[in-house]
C-alpha atoms as a PDB file:
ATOM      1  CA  UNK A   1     172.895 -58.992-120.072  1.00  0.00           C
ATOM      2  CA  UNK A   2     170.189 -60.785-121.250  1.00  0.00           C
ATOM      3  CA  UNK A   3     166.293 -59.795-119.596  1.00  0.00           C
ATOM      4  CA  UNK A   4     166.352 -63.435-117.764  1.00  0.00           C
ATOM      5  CA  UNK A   5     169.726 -62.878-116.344  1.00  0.00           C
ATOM      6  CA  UNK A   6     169.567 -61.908-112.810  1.00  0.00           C
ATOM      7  CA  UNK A   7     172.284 -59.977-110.864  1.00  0.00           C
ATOM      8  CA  UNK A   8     172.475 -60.746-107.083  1.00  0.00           C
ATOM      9  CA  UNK A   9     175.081 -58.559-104.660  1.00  0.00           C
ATOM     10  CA  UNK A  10     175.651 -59.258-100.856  1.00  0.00           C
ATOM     11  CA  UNK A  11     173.703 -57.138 -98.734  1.00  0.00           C
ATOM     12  CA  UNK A  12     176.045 -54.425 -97.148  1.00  0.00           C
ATOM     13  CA  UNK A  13     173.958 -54.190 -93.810  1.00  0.00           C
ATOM     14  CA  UNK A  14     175.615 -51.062 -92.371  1.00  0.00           C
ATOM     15  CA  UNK A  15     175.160 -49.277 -95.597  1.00  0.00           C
ATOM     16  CA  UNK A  16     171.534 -49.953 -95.483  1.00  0.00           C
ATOM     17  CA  UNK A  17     170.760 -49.302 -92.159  1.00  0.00           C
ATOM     18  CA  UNK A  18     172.517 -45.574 -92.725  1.00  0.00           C
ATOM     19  CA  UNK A  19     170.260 -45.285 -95.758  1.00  0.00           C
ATOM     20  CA  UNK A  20     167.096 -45.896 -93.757  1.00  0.00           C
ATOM     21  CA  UNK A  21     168.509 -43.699 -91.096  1.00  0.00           C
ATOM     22  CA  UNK A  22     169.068 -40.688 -93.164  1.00  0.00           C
ATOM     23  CA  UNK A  23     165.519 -41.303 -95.076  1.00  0.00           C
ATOM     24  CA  UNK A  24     163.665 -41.616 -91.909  1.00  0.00           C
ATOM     25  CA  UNK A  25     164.352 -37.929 -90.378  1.00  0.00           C
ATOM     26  CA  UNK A  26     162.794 -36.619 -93.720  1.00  0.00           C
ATOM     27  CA  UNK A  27     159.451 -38.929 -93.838  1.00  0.00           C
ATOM     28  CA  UNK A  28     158.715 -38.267 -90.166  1.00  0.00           C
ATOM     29  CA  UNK A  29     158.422 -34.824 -91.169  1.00  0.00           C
ATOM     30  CA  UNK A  30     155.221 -35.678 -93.321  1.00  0.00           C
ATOM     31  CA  UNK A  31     151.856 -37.400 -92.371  1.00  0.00           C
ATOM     32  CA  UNK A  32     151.675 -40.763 -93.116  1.00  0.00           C
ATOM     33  CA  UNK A  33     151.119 -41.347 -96.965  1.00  0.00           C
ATOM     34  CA  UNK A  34     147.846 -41.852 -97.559  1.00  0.00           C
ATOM     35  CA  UNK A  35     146.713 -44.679 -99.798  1.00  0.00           C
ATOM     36  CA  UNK A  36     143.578 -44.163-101.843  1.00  0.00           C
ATOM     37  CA  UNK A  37     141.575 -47.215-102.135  1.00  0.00           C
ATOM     38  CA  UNK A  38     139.740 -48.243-105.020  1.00  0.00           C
ATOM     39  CA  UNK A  39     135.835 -47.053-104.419  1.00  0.00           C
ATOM     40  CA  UNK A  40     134.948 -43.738-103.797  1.00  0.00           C
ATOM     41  CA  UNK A  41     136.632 -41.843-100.821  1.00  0.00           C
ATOM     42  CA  UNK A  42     135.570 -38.367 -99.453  1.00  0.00           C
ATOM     43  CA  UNK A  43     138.116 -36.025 -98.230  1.00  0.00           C
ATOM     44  CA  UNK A  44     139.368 -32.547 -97.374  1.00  0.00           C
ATOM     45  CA  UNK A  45     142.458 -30.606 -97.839  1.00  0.00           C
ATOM     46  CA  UNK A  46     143.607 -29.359 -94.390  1.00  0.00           C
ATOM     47  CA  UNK A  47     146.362 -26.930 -95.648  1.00  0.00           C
ATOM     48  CA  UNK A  48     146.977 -24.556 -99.142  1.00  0.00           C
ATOM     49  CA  UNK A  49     150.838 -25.315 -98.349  1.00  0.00           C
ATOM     50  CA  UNK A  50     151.667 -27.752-100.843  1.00  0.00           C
ATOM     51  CA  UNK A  51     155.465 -29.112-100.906  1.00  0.00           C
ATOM     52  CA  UNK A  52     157.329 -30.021-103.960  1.00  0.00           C
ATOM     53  CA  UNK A  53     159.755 -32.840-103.781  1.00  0.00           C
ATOM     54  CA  UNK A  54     161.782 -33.965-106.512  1.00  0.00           C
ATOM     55  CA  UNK A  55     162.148 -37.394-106.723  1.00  0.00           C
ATOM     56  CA  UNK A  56     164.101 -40.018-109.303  1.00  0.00           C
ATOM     57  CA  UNK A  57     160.307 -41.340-110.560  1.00  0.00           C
ATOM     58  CA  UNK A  58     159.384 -37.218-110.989  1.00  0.00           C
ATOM     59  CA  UNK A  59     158.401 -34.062-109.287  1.00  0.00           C
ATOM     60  CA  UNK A  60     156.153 -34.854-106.497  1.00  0.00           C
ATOM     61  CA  UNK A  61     153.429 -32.645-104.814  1.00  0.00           C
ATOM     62  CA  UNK A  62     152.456 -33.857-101.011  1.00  0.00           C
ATOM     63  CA  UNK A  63     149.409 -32.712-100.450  1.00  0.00           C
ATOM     64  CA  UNK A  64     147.723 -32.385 -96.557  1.00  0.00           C
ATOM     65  CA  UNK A  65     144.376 -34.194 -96.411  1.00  0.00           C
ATOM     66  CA  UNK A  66     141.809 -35.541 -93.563  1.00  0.00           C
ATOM     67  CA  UNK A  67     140.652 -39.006 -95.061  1.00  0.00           C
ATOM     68  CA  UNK A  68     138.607 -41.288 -92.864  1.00  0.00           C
ATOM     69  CA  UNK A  69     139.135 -39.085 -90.156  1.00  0.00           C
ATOM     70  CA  UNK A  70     142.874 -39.602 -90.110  1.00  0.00           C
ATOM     71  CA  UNK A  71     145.582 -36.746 -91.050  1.00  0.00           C
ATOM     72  CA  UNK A  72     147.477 -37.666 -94.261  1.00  0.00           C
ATOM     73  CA  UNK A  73     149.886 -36.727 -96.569  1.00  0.00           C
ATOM     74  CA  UNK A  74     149.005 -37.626-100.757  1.00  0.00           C
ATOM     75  CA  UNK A  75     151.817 -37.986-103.211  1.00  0.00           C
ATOM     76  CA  UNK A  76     150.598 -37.043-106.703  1.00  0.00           C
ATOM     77  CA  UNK A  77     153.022 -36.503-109.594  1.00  0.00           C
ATOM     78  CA  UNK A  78     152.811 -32.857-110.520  1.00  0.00           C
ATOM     79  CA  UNK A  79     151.661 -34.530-114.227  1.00  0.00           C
ATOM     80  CA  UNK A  80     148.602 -36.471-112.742  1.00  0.00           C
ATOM     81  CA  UNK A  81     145.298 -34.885-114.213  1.00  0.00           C
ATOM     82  CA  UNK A  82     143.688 -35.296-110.306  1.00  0.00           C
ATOM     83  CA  UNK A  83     146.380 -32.878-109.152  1.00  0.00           C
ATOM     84  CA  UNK A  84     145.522 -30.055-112.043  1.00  0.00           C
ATOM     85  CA  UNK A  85     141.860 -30.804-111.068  1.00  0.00           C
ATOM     86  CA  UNK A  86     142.532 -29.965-107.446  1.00  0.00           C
ATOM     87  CA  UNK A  87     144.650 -26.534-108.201  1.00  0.00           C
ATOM     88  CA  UNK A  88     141.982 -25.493-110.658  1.00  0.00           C
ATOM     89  CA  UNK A  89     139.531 -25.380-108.040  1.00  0.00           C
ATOM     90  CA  UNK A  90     142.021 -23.796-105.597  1.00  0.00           C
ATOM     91  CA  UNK A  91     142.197 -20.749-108.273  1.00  0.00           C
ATOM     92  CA  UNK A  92     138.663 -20.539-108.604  1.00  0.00           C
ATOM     93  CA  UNK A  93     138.169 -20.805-104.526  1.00  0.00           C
ATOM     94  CA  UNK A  94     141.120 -19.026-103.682  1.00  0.00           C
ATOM     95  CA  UNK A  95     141.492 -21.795-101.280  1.00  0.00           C
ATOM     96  CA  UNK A  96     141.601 -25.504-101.041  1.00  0.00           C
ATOM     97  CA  UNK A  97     140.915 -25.697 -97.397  1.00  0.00           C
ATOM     98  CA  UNK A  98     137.681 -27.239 -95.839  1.00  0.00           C
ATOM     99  CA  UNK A  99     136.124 -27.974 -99.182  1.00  0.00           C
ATOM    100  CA  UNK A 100     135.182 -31.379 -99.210  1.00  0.00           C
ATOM    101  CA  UNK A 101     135.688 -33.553-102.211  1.00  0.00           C
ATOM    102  CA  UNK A 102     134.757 -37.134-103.264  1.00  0.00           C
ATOM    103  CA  UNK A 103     137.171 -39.035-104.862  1.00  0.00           C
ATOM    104  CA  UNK A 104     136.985 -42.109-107.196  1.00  0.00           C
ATOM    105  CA  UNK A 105     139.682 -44.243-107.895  1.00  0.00           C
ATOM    106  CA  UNK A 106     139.635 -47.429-110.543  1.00  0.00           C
ATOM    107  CA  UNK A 107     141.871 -49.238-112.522  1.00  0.00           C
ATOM    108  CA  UNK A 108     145.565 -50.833-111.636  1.00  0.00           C
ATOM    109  CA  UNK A 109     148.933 -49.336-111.424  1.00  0.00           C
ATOM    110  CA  UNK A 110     149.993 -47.169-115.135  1.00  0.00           C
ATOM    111  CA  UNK A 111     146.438 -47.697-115.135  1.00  0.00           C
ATOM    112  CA  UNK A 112     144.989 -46.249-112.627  1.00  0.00           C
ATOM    113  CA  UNK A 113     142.599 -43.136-112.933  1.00  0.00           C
ATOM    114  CA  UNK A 114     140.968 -40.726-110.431  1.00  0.00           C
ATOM    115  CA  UNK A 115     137.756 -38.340-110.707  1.00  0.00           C
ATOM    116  CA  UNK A 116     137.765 -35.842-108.204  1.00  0.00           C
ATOM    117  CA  UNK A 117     134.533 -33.740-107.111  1.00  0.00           C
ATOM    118  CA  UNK A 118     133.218 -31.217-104.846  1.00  0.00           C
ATOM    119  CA  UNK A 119     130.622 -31.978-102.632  1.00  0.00           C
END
């Protein structure tokens, strides 16, 4: 198959509908995601439990934070440089809870870059 070819398959509804189903019991279990905007953002971690999920795109680490005063949960890819920033400072704090941290996010998708400090 060439790149400009285009496959297109019926919808099977039912099958869907079971797929969101079974998907939704396990995100209700988290915070909603939380979605860093570019700009700087300040936030805190609520919680030293952090989950691992591993997912087709990679080994995910959901993260508790408080972000504009809402409860939130952040997806990072174990390999993202923000998420060895953040456990570094959990070693030399013992903790990541109540510290409050300014983060800065530029640049676009593969792109996209964050620098994390303490305040």
């Amino acid at each position: 198959m060439s790149m400009n070819e285009t496959t297109q398959t019926k919808m099977d509804y039912a099958k869907e509908l079971e797929a969101i189903s079974a998907n939704k019991d396990y995100a209700e279990k988290f915070p909603p995601s939380w979605k860093i905007l570019a700009g700087e953002t300040k936030f805190k971690v609520l919680s030293d439990v952090i989950k691992t999920i591993d997912t087709e795109n990679g080994v995910k680490k959901l993260i508790t934070v408080e972000a504009d005063g809402q409860t939130l949960t952040w997806w990072l890819n174990e390999k993202n440089p923000a998420y060895s920033e953040l456990i570094q400072i959990g070693k030399d704090n013992k903790t990541l809870v109540g510290i409050n941290f300014s983060i800065n996010r530029y640049g676009e998708r593969k792109g996209t870059r964050y620098t994390i400090k303490r305040l």
